[in-house]
C-alpha atoms as a PDB file:
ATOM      1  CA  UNK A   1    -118.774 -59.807  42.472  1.00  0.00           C
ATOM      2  CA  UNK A   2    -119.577 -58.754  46.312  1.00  0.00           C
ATOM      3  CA  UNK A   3    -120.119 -55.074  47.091  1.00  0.00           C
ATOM      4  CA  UNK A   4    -120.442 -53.575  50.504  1.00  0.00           C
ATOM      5  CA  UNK A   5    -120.527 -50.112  51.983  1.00  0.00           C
ATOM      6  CA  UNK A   6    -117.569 -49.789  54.607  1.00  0.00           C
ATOM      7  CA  UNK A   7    -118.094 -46.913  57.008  1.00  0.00           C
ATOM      8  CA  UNK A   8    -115.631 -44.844  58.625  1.00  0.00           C
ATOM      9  CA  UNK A   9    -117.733 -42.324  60.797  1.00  0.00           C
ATOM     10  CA  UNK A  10    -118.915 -38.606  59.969  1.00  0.00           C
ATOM     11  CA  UNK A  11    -117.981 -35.807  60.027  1.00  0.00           C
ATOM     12  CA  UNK A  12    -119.268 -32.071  59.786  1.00  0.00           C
ATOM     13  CA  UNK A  13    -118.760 -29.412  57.254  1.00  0.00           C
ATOM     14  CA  UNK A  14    -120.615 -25.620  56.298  1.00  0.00           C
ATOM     15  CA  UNK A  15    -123.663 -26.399  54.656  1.00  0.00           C
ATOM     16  CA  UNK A  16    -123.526 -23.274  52.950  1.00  0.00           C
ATOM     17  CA  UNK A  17    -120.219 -24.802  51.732  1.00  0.00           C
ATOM     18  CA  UNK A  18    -121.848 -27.536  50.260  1.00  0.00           C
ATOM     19  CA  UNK A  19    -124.418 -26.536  48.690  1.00  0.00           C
ATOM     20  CA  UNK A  20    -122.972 -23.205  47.028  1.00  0.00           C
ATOM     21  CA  UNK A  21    -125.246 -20.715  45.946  1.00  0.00           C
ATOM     22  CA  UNK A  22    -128.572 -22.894  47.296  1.00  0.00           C
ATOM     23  CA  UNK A  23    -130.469 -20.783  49.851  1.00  0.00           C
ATOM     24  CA  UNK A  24    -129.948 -22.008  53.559  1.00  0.00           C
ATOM     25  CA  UNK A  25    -133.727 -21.688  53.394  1.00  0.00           C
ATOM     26  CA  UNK A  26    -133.548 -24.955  50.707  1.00  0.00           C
ATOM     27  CA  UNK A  27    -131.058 -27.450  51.902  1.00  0.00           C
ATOM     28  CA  UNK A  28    -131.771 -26.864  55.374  1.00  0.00           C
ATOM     29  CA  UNK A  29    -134.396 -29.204  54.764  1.00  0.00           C
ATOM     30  CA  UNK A  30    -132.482 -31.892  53.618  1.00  0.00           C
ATOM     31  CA  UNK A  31    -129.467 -31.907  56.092  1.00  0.00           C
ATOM     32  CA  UNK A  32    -130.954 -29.326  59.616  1.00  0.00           C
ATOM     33  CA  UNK A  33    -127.581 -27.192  60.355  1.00  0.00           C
ATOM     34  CA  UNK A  34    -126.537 -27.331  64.030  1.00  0.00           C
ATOM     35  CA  UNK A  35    -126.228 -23.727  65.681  1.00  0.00           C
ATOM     36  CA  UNK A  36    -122.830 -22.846  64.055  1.00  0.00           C
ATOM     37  CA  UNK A  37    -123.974 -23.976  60.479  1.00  0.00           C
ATOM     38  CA  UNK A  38    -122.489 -27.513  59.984  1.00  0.00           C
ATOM     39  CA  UNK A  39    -124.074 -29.981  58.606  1.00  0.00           C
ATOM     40  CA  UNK A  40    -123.326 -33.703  59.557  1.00  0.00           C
ATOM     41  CA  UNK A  41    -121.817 -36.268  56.618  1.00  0.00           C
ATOM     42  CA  UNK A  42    -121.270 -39.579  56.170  1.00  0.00           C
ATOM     43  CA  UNK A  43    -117.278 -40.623  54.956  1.00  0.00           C
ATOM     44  CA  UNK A  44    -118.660 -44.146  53.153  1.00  0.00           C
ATOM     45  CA  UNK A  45    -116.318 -46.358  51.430  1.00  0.00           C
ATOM     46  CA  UNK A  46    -116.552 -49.176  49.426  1.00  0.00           C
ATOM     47  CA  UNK A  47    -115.466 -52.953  49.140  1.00  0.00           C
ATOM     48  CA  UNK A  48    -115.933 -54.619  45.844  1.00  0.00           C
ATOM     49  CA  UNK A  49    -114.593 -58.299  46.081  1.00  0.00           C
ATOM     50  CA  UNK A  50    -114.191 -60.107  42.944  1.00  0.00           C
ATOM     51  CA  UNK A  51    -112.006 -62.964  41.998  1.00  0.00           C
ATOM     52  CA  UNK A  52    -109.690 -63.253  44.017  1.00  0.00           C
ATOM     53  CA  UNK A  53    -109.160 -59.194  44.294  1.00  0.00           C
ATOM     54  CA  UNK A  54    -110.201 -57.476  47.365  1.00  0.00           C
ATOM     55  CA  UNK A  55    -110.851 -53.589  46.096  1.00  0.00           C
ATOM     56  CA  UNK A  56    -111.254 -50.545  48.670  1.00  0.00           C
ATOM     57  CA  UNK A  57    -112.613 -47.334  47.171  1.00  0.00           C
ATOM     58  CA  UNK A  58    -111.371 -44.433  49.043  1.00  0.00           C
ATOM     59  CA  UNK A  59    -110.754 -44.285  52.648  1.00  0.00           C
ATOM     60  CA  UNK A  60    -112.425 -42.148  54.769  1.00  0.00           C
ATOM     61  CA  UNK A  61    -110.390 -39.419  56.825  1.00  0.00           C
ATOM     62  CA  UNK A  62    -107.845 -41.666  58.819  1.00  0.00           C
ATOM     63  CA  UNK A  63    -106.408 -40.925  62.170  1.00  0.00           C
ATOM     64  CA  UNK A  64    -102.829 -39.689  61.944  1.00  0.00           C
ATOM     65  CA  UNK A  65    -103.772 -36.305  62.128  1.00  0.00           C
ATOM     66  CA  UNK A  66    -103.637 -34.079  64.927  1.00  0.00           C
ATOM     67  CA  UNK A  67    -106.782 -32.955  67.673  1.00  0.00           C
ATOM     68  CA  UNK A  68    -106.654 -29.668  66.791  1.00  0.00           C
ATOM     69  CA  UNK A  69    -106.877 -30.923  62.544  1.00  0.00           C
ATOM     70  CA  UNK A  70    -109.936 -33.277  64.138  1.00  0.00           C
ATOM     71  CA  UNK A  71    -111.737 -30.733  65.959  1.00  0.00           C
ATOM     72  CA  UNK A  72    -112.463 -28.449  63.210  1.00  0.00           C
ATOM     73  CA  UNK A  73    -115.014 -31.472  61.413  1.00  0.00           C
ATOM     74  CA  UNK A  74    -116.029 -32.470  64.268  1.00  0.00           C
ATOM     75  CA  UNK A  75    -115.435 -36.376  64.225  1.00  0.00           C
ATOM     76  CA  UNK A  76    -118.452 -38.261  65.389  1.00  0.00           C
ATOM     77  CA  UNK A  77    -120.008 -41.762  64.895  1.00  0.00           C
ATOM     78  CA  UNK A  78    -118.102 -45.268  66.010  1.00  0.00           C
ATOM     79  CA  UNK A  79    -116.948 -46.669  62.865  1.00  0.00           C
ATOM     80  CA  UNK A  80    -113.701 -46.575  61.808  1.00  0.00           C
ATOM     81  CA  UNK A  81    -112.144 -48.121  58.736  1.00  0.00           C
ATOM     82  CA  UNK A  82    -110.009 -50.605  59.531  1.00  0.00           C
ATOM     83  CA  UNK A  83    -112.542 -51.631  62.310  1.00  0.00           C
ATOM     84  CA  UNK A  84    -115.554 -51.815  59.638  1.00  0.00           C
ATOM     85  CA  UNK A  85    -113.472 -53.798  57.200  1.00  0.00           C
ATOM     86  CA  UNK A  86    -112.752 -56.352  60.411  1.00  0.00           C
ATOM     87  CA  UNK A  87    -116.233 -56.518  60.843  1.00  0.00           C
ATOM     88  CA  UNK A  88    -116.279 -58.492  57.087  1.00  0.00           C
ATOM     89  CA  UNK A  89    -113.663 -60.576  58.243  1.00  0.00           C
ATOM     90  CA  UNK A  90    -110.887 -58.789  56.208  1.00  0.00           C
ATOM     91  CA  UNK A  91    -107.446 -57.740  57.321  1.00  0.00           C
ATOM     92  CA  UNK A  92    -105.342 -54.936  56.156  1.00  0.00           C
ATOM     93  CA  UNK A  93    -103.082 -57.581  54.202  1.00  0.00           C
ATOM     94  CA  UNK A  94    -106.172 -58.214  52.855  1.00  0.00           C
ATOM     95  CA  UNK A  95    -106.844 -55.838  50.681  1.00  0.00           C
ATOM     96  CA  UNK A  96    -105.415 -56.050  47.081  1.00  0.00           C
ATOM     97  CA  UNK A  97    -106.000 -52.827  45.361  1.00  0.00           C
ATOM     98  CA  UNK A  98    -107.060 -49.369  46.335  1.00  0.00           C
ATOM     99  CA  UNK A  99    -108.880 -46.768  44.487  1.00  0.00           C
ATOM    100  CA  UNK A 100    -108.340 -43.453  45.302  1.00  0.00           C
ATOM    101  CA  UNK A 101    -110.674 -41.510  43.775  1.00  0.00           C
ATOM    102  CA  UNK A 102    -109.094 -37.825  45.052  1.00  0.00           C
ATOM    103  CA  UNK A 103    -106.697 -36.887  47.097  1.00  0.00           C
ATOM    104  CA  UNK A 104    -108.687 -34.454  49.456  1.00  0.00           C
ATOM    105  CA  UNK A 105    -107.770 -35.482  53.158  1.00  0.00           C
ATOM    106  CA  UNK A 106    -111.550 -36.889  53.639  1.00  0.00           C
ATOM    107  CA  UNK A 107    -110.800 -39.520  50.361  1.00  0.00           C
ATOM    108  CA  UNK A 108    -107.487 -40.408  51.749  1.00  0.00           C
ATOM    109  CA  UNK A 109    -106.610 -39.513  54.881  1.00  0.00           C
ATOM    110  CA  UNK A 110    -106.640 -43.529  55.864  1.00  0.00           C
ATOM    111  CA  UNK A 111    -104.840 -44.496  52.729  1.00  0.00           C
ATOM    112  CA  UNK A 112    -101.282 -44.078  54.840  1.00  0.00           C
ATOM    113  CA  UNK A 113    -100.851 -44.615  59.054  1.00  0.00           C
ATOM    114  CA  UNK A 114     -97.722 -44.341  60.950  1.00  0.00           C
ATOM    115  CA  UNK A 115     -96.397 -47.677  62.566  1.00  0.00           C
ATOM    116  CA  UNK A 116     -95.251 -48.290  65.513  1.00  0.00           C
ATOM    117  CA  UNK A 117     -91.597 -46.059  64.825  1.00  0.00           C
ATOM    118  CA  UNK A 118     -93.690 -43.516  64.092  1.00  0.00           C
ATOM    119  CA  UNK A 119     -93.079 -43.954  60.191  1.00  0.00           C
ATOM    120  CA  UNK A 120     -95.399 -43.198  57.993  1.00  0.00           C
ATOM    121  CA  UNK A 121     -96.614 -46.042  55.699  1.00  0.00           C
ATOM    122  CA  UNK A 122     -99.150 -47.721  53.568  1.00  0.00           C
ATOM    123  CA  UNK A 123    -101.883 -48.632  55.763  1.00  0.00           C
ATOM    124  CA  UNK A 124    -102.449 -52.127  53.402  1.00  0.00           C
ATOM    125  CA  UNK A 125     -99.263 -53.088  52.639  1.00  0.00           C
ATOM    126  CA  UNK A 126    -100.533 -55.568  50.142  1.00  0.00           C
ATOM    127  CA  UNK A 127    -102.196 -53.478  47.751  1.00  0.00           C
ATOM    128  CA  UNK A 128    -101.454 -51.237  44.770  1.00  0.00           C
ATOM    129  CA  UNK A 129    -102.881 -47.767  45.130  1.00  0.00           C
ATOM    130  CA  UNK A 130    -104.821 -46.391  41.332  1.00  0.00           C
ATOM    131  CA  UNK A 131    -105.092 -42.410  41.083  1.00  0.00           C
ATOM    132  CA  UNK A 132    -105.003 -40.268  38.270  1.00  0.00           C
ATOM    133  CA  UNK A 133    -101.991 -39.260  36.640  1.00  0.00           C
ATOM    134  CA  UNK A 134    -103.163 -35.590  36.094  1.00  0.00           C
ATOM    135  CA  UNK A 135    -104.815 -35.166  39.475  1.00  0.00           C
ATOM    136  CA  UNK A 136    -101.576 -36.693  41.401  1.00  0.00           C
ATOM    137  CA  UNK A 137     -99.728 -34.090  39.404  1.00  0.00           C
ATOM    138  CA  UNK A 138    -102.147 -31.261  40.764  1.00  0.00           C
ATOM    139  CA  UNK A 139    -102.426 -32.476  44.536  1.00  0.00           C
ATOM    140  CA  UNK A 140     -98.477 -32.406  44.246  1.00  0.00           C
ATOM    141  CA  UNK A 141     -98.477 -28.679  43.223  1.00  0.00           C
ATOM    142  CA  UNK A 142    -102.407 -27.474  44.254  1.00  0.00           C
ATOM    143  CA  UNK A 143    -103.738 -23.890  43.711  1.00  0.00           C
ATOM    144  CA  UNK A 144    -104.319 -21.696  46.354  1.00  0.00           C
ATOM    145  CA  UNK A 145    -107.881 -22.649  46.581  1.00  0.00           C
ATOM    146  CA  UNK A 146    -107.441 -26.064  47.477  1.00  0.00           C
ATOM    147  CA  UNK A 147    -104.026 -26.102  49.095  1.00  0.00           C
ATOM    148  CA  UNK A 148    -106.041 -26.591  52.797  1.00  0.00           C
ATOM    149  CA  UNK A 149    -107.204 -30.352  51.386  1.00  0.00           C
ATOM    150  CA  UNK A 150    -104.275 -31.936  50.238  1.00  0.00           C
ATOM    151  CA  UNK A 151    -101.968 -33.596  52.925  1.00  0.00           C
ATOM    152  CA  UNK A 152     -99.330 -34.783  51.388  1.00  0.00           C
ATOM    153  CA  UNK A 153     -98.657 -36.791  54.219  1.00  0.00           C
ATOM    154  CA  UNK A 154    -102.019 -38.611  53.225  1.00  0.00           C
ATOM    155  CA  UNK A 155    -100.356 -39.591  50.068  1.00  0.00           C
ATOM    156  CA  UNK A 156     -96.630 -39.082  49.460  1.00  0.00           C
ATOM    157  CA  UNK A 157     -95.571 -42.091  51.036  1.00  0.00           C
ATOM    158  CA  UNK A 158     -97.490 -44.377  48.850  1.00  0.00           C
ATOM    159  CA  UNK A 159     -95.112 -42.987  45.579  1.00  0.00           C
ATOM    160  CA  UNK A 160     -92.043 -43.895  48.232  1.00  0.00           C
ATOM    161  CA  UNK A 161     -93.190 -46.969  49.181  1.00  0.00           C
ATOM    162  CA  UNK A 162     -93.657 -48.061  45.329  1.00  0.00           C
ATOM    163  CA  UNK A 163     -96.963 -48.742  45.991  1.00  0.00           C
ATOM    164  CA  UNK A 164     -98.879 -46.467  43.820  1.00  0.00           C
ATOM    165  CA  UNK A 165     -99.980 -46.862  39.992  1.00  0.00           C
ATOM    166  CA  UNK A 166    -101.478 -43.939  37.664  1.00  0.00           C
ATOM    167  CA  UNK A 167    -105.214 -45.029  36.110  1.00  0.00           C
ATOM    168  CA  UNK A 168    -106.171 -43.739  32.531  1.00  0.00           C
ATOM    169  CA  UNK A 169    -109.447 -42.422  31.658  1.00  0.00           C
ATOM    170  CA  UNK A 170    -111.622 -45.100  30.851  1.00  0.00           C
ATOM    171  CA  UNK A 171    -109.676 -48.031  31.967  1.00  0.00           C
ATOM    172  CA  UNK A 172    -110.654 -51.268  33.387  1.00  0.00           C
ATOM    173  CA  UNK A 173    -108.408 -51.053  36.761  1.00  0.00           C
ATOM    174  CA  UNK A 174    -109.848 -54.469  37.618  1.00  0.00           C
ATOM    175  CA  UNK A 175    -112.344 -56.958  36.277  1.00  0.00           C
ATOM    176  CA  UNK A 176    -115.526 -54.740  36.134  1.00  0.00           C
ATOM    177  CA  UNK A 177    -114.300 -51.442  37.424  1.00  0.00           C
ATOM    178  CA  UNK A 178    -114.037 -48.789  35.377  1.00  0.00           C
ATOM    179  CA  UNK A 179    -112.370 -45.473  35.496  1.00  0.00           C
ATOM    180  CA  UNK A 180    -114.905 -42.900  34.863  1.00  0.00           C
ATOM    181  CA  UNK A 181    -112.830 -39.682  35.301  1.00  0.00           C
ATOM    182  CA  UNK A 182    -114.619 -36.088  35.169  1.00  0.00           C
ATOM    183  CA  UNK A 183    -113.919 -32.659  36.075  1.00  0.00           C
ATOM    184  CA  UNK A 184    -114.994 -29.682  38.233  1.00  0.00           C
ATOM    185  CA  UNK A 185    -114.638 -30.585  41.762  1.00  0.00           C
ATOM    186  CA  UNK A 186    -110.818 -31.130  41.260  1.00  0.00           C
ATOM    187  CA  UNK A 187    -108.799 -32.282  38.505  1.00  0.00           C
ATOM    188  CA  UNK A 188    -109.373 -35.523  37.137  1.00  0.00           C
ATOM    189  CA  UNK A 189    -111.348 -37.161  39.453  1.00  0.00           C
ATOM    190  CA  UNK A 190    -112.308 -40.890  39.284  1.00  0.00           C
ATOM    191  CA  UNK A 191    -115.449 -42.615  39.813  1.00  0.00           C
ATOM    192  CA  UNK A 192    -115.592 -45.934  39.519  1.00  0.00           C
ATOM    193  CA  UNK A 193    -118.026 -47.122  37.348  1.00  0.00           C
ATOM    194  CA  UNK A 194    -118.975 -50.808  38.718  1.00  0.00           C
ATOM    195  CA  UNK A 195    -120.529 -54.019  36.412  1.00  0.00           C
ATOM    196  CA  UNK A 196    -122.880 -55.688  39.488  1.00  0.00           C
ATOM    197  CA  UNK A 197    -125.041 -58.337  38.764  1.00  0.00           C
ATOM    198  CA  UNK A 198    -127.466 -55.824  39.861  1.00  0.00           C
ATOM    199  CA  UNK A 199    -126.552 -53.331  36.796  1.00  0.00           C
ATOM    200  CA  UNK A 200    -124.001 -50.423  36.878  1.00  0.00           C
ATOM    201  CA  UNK A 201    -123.296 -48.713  39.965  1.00  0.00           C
ATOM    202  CA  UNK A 202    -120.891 -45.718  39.873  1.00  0.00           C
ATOM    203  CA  UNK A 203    -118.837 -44.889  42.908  1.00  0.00           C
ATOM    204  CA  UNK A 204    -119.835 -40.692  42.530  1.00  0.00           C
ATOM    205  CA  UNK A 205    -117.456 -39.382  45.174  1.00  0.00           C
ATOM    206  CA  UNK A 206    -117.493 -35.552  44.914  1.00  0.00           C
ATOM    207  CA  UNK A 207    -119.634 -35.058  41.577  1.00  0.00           C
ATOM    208  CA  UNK A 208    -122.562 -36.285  43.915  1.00  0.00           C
ATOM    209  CA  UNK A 209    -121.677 -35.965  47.348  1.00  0.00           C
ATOM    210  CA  UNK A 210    -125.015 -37.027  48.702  1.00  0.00           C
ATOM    211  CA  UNK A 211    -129.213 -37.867  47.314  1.00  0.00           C
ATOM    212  CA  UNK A 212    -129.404 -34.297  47.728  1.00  0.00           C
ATOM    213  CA  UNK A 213    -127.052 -33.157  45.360  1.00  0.00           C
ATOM    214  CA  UNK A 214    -128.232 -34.926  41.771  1.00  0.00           C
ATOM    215  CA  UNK A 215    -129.901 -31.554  40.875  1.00  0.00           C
ATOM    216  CA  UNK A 216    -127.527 -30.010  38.463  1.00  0.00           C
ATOM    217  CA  UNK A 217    -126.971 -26.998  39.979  1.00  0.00           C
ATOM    218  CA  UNK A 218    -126.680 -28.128  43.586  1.00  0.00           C
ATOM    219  CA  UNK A 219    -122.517 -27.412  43.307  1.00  0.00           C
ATOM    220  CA  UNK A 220    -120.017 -27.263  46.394  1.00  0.00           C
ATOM    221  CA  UNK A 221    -118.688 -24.327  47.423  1.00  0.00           C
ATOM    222  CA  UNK A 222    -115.179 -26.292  47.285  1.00  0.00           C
ATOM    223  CA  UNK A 223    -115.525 -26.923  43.571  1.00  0.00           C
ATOM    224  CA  UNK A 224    -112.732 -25.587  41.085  1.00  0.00           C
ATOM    225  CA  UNK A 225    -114.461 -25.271  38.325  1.00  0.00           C
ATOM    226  CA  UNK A 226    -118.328 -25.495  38.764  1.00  0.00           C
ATOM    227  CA  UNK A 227    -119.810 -24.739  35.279  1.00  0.00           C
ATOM    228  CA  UNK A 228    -117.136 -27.680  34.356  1.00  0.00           C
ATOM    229  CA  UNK A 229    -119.477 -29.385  37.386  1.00  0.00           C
ATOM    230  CA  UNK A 230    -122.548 -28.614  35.785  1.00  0.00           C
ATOM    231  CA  UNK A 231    -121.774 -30.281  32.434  1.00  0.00           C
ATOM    232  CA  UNK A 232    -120.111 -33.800  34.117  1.00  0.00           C
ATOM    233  CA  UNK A 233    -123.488 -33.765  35.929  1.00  0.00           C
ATOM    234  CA  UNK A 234    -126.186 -33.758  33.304  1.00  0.00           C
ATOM    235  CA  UNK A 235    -123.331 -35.900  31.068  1.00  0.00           C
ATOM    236  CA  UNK A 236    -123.607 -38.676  33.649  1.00  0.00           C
ATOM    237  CA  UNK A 237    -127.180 -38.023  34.542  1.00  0.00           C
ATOM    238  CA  UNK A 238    -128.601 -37.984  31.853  1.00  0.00           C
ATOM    239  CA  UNK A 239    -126.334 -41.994  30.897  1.00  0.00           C
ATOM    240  CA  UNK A 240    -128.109 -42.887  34.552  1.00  0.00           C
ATOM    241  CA  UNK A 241    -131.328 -42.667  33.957  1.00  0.00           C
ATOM    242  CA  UNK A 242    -131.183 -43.834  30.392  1.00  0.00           C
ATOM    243  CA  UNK A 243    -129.483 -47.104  31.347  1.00  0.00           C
ATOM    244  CA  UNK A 244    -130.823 -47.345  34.796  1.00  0.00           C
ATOM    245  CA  UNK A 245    -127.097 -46.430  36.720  1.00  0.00           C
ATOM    246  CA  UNK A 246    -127.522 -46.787  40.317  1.00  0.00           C
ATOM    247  CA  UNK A 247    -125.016 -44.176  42.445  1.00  0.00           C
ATOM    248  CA  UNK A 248    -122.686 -45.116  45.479  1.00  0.00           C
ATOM    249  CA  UNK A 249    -123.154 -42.171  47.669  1.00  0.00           C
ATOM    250  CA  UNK A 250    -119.954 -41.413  49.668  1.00  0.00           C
ATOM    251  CA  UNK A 251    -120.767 -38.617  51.829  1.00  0.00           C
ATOM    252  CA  UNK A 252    -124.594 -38.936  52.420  1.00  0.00           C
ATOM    253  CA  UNK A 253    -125.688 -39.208  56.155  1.00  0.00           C
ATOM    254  CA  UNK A 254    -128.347 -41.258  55.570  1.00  0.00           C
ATOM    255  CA  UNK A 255    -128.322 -43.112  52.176  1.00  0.00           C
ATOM    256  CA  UNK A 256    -125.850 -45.111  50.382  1.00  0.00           C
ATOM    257  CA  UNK A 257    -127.346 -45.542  47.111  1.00  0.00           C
ATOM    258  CA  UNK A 258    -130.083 -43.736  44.782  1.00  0.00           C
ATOM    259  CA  UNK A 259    -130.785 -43.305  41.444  1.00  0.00           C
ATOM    260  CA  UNK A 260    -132.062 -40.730  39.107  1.00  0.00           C
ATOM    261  CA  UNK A 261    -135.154 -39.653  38.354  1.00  0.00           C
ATOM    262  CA  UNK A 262    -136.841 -36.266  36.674  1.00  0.00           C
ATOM    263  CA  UNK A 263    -139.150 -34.576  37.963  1.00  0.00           C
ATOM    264  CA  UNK A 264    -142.499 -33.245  36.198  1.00  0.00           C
ATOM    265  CA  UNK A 265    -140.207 -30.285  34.284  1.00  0.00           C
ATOM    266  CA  UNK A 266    -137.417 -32.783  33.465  1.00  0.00           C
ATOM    267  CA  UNK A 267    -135.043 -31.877  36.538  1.00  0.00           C
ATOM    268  CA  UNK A 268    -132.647 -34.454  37.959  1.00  0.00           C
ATOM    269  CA  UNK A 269    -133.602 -35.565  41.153  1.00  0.00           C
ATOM    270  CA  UNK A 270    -133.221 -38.548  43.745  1.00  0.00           C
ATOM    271  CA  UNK A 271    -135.306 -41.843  43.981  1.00  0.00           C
ATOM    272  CA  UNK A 272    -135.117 -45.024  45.243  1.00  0.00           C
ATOM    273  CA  UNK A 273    -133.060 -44.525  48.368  1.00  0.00           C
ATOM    274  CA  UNK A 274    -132.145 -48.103  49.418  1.00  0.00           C
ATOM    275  CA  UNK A 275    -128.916 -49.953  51.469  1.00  0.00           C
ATOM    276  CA  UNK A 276    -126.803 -52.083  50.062  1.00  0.00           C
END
């Protein structure tokens, strides 16, 4: 098995947004806020290659959308998705399966692109798209909280195209990927859990955004349910740092893995910041 971190630029969002009820005074330490509060993110995804499976793991923000959807996050940074997967010598035909795990706009915005009638499509035409059942069903029909973050644009066409393919909890989706589904953020949210020869590294999308979010009670402001939050956290830290997980972080601007640590009065924290 070959993983690699593809990345598909930044983007910015509130910091007060993302870190809930931390004081500004706190996390403006670990990502500085520009002068209208926005805090700078990385929209990593990742490649696993095994067998003769090529697996993509979310997909950043895409570019269908319009200048005016763009210019409220900001868009900066050169990568792009399709141009970072080039880079590893890999085609869109290329890939074989896609993990979704959500279907907020900055998961799966690149998941579909519109060709060249304007149509929208799959963006790898080759590949079978995995999502849970349950949170499909509630990015269909979303609450009034969340309504802003699902597209369906970024995800309709893949159930027309015939494309997509409903993951159960637990579930091997491919040789060594698991579906480790939790709750809080959204409903039924997958992340991966990944067998390297390294040990397991779990793909922790929006239970831990970034290194600066392993403390328990560091929750978004976007969460649905964040005492549900709370509990998924300590449940998987706590299985971390007993069996030595490492974490794929998704939306970190500087790191894209870390594990867990506590600190001198048994907090979770971040150590071992390292590139893949």
């Amino acid at each position: 098995m070959k993983v690699s971190a593809i990345d598909t630029g930044f983007f910015k969002l509130d910091g007060g947004a993302m870190y809930g009820v931390v004081p500004k005074t706190i996390w403006n330490t670990f990502n500085p806020a520009d002068e209208n509060n926005m805090c700078n993110w990385a929209m990593r995804c990742l490649l696993v290659e095994t067998g003769n499976r090529k697996i993509l793991i979310d997909t950043g923000i895409g570019t269908k959308q319009s200048d005016k959807f763009y210019s409220y996050y900001f868009l900066n940074g050169t990568e792009t998705l399709l141009g970072s997967l080039s880079l590893k010598g890999l085609e869109p035909e290329d890939i074989t399966d896609v993990i979704l795990t959500h279907l907020h706009f900055d998961h799966v915005g690149g998941a579909v692109i519109k060709n060249n009638d304007g149509k929208l499509v799959p963006t790898f035409p080759n590949a079978t798209y995995h999502v849970s059942k349950k949170h499909w069903d509630h990015a269909c029909f979303p609450n009034a909280r969340e309504k802003a973050s699902f597209l369906g644009e970024n995800f309709l066409p893949l159930q027309e195209h015939g494309v997509l393919r409903f993951a159960d909890k637990d579930e091997e989706i491919a040789p060594g990927i698991w579906a480790h589904i939790v709750g809080g953020h959204t409903v039924d949210m997958i992340c991966p859990k990944i067998e390297t020869d390294e040990g397991i590294l779990l793909y922790a999308a929006d239970l831990f955004p970034s290194s600066t979010h392993i403390p328990v009670n560091y929750v978004l402001g976007y969460d649905i349910e964040p005492l549900v939050t709370m509990e998924e956290r300590q449940k998987t830290n706590e299985r971390a740092f007993s069996e030595n997980w490492s974490y794929f972080l998704e939306h970190d601007h500087i790191y894209e893995t870390c594990k867990v640590i506590k600190d001198e009065r048994g907090r979770f924290k971040a150590a071992d910041m390292s590139h893949l």
